[in-house]
N, C-alpha and C. Protein backbone atom coordinates (compact mmCIF):
# COMPACT_ATOMS: atom_id res chain seq x y z
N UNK A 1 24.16 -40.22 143.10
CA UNK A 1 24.97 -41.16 143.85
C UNK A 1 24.55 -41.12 145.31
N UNK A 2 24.64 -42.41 145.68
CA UNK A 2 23.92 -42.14 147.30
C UNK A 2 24.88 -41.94 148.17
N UNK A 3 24.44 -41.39 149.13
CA UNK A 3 25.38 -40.30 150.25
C UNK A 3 27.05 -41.53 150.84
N UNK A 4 26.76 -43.42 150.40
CA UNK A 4 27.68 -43.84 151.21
C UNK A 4 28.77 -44.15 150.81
N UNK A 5 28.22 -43.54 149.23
CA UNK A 5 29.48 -43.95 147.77
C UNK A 5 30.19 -42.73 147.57
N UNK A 6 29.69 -41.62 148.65
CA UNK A 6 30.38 -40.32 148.29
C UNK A 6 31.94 -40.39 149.05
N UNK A 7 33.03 -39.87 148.20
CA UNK A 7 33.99 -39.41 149.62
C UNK A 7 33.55 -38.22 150.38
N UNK A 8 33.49 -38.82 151.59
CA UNK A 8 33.38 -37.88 153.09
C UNK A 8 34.57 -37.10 153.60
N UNK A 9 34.11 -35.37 153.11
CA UNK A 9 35.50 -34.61 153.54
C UNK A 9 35.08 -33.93 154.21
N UNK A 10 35.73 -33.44 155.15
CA UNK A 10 35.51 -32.89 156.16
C UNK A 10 37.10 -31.18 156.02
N UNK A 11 35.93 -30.43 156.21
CA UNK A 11 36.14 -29.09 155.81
C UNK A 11 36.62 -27.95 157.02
N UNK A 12 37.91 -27.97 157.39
CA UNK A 12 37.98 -27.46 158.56
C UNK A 12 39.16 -25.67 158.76
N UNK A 13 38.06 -24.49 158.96
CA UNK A 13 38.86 -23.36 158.59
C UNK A 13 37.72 -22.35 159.69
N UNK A 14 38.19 -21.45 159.93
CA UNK A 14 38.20 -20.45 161.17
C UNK A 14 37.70 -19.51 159.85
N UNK A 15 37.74 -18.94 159.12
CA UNK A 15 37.84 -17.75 158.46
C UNK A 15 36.51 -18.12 157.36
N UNK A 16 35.24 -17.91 157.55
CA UNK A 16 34.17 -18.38 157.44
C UNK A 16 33.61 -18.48 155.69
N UNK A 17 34.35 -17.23 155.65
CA UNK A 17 34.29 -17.12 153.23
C UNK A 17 35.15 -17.74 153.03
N UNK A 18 35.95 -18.47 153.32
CA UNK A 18 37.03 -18.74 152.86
C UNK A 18 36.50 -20.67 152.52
N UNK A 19 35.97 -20.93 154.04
CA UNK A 19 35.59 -22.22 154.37
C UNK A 19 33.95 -22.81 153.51
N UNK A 20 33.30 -21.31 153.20
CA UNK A 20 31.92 -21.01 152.31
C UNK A 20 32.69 -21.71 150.79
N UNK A 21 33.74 -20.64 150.53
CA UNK A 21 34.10 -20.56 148.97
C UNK A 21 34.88 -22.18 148.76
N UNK A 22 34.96 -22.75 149.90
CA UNK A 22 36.05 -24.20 149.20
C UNK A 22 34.91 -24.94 149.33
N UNK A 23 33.59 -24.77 150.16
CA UNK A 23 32.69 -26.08 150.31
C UNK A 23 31.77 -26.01 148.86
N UNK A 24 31.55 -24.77 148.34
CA UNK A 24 30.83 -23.93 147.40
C UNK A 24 31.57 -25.08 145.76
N UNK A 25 33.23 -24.53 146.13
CA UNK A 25 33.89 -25.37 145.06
C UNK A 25 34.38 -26.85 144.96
N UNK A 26 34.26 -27.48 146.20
CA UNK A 26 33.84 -28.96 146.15
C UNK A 26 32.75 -29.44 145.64
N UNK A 27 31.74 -29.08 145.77
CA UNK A 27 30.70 -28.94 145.75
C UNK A 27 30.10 -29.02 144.26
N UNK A 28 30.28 -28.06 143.19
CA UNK A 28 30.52 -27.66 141.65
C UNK A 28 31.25 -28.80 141.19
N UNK A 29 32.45 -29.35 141.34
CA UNK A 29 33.08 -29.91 140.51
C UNK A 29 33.50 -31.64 140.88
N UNK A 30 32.90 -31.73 142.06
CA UNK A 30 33.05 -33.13 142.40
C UNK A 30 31.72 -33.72 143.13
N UNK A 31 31.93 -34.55 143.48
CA UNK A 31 30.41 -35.50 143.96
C UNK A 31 31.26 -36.46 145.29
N UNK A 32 30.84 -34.81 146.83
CA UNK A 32 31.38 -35.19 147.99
C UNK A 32 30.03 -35.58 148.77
N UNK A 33 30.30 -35.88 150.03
CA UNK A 33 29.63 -35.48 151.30
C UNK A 33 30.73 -34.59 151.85
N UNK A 34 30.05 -33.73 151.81
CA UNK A 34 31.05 -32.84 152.90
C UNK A 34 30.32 -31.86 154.53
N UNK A 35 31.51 -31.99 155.06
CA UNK A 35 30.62 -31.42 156.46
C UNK A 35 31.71 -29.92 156.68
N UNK A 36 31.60 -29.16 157.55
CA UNK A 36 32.22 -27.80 157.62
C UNK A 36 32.26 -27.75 158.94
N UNK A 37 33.54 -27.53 159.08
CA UNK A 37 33.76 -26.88 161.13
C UNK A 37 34.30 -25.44 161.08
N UNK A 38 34.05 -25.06 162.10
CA UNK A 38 34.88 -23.53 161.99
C UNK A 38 35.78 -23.53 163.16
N UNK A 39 35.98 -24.76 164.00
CA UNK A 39 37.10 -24.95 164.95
C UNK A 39 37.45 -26.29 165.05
N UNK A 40 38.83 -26.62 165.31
CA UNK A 40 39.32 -28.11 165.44
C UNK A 40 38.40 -28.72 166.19
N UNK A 41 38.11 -28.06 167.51
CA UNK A 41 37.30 -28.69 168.57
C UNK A 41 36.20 -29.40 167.70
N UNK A 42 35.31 -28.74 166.85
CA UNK A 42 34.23 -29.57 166.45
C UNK A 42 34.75 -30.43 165.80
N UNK A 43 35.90 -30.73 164.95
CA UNK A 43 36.08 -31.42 163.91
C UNK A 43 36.60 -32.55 164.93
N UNK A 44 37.14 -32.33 166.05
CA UNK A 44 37.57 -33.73 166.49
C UNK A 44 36.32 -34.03 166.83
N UNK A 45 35.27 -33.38 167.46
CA UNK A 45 34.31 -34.18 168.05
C UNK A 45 33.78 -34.82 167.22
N UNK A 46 33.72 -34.43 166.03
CA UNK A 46 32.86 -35.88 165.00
C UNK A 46 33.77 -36.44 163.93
N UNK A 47 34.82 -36.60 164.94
CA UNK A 47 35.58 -37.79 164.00
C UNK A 47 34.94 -38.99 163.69
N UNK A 48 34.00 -39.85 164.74
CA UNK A 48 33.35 -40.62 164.79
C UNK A 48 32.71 -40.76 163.56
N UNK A 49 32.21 -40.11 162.51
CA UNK A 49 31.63 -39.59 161.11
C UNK A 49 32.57 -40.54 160.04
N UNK A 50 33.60 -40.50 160.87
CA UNK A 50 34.88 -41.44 159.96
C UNK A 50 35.14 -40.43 158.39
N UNK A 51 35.42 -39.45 158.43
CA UNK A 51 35.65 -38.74 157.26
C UNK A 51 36.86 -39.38 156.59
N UNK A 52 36.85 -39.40 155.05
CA UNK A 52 37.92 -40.04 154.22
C UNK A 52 38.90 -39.42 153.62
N UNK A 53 39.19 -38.15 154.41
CA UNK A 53 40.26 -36.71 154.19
C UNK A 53 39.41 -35.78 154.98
N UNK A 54 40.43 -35.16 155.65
CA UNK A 54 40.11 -33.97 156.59
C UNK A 54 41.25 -32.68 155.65
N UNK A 55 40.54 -31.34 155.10
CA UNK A 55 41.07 -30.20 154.76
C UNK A 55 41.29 -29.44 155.95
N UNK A 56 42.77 -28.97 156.39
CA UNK A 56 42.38 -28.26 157.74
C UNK A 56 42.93 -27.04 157.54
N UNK A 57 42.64 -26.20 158.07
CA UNK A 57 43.42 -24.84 158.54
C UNK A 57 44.40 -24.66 159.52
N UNK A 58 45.74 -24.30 159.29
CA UNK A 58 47.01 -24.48 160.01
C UNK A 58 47.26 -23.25 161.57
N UNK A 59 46.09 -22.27 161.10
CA UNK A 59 46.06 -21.33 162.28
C UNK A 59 44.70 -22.04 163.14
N UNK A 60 43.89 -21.29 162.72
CA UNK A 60 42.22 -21.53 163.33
C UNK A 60 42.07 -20.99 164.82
N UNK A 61 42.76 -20.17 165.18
CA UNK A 61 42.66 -19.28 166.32
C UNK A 61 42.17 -17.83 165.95
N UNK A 62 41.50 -17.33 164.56
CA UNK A 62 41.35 -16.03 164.12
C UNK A 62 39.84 -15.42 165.14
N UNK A 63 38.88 -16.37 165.33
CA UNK A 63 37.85 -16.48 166.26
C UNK A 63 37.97 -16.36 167.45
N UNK A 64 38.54 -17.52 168.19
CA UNK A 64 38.55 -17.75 169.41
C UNK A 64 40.12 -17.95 169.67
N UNK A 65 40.68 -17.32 170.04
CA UNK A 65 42.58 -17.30 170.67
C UNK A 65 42.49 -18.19 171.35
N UNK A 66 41.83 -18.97 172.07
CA UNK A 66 42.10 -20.13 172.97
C UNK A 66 41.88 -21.34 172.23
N UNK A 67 41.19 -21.30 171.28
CA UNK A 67 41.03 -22.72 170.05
C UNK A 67 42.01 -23.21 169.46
N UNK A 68 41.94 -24.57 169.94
CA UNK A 68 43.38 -25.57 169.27
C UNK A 68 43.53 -25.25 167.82
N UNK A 69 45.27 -24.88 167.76
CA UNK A 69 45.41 -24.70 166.37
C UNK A 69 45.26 -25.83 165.55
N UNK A 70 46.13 -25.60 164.13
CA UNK A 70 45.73 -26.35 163.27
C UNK A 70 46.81 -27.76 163.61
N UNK A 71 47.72 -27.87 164.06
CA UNK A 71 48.80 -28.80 164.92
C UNK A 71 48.09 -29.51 165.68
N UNK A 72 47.53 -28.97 166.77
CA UNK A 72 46.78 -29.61 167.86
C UNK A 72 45.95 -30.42 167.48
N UNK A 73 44.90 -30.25 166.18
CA UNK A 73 43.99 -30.63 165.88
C UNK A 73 44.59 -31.74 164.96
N UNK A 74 45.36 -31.78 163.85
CA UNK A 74 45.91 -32.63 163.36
C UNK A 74 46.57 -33.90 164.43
N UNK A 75 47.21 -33.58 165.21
CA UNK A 75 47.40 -34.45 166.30
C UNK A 75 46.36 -35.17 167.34
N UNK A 76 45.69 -34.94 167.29
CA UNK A 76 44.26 -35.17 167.83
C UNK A 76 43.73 -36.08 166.64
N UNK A 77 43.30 -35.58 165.59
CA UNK A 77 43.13 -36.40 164.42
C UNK A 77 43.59 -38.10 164.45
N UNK A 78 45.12 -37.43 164.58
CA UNK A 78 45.74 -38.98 164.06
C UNK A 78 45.95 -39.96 165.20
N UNK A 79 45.64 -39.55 166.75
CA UNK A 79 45.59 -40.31 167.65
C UNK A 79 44.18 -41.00 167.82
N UNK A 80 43.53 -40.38 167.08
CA UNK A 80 41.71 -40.92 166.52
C UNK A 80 42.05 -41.72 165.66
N UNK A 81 42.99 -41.76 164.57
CA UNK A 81 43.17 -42.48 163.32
C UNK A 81 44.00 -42.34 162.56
N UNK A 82 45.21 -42.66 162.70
CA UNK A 82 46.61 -42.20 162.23
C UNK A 82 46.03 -42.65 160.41
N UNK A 83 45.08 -43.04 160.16
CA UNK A 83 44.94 -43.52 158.64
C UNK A 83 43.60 -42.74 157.84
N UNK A 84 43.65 -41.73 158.79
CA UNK A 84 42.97 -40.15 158.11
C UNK A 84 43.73 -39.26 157.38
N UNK A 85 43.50 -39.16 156.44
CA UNK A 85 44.45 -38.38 155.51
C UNK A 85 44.32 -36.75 155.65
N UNK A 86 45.02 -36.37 156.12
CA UNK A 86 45.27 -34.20 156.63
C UNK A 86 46.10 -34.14 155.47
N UNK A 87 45.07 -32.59 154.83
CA UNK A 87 45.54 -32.12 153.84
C UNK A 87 46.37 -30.75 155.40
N UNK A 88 47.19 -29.74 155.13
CA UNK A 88 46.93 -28.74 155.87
C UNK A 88 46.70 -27.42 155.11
N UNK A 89 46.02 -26.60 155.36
CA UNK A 89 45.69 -25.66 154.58
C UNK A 89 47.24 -23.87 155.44
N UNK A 90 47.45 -23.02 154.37
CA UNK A 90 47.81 -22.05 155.33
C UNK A 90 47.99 -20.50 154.40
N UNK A 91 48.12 -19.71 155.26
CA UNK A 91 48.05 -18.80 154.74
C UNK A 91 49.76 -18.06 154.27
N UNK A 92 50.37 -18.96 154.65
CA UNK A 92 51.80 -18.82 155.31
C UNK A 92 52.38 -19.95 154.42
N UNK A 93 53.21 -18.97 153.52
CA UNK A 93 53.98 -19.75 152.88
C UNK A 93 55.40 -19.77 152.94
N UNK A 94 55.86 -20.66 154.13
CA UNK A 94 57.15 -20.60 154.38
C UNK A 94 57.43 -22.25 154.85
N UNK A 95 58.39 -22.53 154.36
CA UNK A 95 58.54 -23.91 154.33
C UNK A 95 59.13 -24.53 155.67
N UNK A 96 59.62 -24.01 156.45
CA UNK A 96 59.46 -23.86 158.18
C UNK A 96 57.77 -24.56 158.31
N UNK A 97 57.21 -23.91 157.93
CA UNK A 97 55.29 -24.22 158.46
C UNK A 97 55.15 -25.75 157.63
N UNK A 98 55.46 -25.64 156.58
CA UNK A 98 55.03 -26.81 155.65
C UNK A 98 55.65 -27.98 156.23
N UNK A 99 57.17 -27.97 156.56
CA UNK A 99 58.15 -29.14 157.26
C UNK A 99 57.07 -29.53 158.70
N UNK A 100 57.14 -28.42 159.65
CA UNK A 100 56.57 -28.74 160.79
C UNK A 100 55.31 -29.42 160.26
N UNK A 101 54.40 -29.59 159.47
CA UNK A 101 52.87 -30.08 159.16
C UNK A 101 53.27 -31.58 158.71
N UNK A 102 54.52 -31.93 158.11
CA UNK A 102 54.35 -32.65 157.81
C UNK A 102 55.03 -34.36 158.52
N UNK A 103 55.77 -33.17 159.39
CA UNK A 103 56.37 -33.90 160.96
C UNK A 103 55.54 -34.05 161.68
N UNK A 104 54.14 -34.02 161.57
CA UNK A 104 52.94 -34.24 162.35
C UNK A 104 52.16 -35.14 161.80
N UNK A 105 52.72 -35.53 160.48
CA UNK A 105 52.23 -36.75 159.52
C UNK A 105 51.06 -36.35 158.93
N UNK A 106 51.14 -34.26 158.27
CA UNK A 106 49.98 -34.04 157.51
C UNK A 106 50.16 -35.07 155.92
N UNK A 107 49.04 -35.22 155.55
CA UNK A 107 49.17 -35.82 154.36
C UNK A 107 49.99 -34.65 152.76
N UNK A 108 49.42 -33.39 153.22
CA UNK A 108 50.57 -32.57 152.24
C UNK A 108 49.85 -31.15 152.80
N UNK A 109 51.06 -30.04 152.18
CA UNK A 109 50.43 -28.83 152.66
C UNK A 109 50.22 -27.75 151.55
N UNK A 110 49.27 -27.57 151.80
CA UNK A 110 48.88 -26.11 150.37
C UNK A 110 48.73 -24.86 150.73
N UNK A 111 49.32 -24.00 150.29
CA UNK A 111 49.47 -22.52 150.61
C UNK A 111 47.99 -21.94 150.09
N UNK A 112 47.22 -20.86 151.01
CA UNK A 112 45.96 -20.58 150.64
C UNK A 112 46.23 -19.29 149.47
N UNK A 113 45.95 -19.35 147.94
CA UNK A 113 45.75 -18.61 147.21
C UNK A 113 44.96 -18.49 146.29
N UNK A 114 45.26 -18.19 145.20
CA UNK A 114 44.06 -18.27 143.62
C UNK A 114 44.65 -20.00 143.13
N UNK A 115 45.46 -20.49 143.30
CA UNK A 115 45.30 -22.29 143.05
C UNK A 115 45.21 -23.19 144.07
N UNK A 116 44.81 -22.43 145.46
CA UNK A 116 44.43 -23.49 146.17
C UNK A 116 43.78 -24.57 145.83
N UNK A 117 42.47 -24.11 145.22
CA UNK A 117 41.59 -25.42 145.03
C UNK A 117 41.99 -25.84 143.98
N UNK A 118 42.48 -25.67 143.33
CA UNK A 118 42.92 -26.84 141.71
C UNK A 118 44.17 -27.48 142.88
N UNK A 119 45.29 -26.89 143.72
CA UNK A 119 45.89 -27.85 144.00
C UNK A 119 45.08 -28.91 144.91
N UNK A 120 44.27 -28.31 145.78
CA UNK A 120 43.52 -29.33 146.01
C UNK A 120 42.73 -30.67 145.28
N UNK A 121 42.46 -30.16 144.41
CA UNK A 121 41.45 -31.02 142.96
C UNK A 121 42.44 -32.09 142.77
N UNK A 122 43.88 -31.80 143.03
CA UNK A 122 44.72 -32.78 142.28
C UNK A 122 45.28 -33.26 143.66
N UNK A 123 45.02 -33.14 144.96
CA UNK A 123 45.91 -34.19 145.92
C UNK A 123 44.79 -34.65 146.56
N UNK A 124 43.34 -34.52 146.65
CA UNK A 124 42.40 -35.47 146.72
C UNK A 124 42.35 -36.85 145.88
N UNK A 125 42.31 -37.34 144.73
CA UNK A 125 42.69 -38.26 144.01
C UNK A 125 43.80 -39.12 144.34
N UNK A 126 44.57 -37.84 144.48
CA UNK A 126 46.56 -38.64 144.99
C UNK A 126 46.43 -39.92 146.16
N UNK A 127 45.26 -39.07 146.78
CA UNK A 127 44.90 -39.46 148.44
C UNK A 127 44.79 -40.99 148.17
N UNK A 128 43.64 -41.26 147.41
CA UNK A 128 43.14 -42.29 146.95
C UNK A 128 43.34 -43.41 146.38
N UNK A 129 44.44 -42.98 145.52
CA UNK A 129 44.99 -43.70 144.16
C UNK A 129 46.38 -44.59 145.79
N UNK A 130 47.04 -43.41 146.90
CA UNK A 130 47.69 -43.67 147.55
C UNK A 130 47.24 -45.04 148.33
N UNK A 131 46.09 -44.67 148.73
CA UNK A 131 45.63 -45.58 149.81
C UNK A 131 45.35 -47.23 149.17
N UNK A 132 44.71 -46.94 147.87
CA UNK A 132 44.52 -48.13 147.18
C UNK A 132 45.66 -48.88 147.27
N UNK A 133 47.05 -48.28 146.81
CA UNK A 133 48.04 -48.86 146.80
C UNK A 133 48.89 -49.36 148.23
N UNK A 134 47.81 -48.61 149.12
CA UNK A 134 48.38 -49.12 150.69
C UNK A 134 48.01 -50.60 150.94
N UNK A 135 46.57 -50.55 150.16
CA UNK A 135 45.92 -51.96 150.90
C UNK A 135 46.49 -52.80 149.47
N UNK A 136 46.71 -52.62 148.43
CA UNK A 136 46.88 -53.93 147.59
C UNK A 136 48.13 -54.08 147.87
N UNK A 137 49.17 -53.87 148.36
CA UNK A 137 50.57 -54.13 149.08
C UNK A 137 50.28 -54.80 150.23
N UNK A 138 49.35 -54.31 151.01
CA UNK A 138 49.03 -55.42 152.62
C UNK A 138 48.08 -56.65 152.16
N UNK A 139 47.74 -56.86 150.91
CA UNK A 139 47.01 -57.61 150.51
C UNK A 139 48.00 -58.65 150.36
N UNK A 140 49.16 -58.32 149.66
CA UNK A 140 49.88 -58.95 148.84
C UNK A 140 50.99 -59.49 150.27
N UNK A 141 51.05 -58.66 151.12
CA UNK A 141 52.70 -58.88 152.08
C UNK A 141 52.19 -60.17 152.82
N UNK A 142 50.48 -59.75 153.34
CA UNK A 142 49.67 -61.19 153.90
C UNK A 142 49.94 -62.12 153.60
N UNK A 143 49.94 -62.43 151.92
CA UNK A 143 50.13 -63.70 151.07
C UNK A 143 51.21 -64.47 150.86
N UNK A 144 52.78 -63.34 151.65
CA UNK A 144 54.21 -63.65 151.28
C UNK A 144 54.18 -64.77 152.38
């Protein structure tokens, strides 16, 4: 499949095996383009790339303590393109973290464990199947 028919995800985590092992398992079981940041900073800088889901990491200060967390960067995101879909990734499973991600208009949040990536496997699609149904509704409201 050629690189423009792929979905473009964009892979964004501080904690470097972690960010290896999800690009490793995108990679195996689906047919992406995918790119990898290890700080928000890069990932905003090539928003321009127009990625079609951004995976992010909800800390991303484990590197550099002065690097925009995973908030900052999501907000940054959606003032680039409020119609980029943020998964948020975390290590922190407390629903305090999940509410706040999603008051920032993440697209959903997944706790980092042994089903991360299958839950992932299944809200990539969601993404899709969602958006389709965004535009054949604005297709349709045009026509009212």
């Amino acid at each position: 499949m050629k690189d423009e028919n792929k979905i473009k995800l964009f892979l964004v985590d501080d904690d470097a095996l972690f960010l290896k092992s999800l690009e490793i398992e995108f990679m195996e079981h689906a047919d992406f383009s995918i790119e990898t940041y290890a700080t928000g900073e890069l990932c905003v800088a090539n928003l321009s790339k127009n990625p079609d889901a951004i995976i992010l990491d909800y800390q991303l200060d484990g590197v550099d303590k002065t690097a925009m967390n995973g908030i900052e960067t999501l907000d940054k995101i959606k003032d680039f393109n409020p119609d980029i879909p943020v998964v948020m990734l975390s290590s922190q499973d407390k629903i305090e973290v999940a509410i706040k991600c999603m008051h920032h208009k993440a697209f959903d949040y997944v706790v980092k464990s042994e089903t991360a990536f299958m839950r992932l496997q299944k809200i990539i699609p969601t993404i899709f199947r969602y958006k389709k149904m965004e535009k054949e509704l604005s297709w349709y409201m045009d026509r009212m």
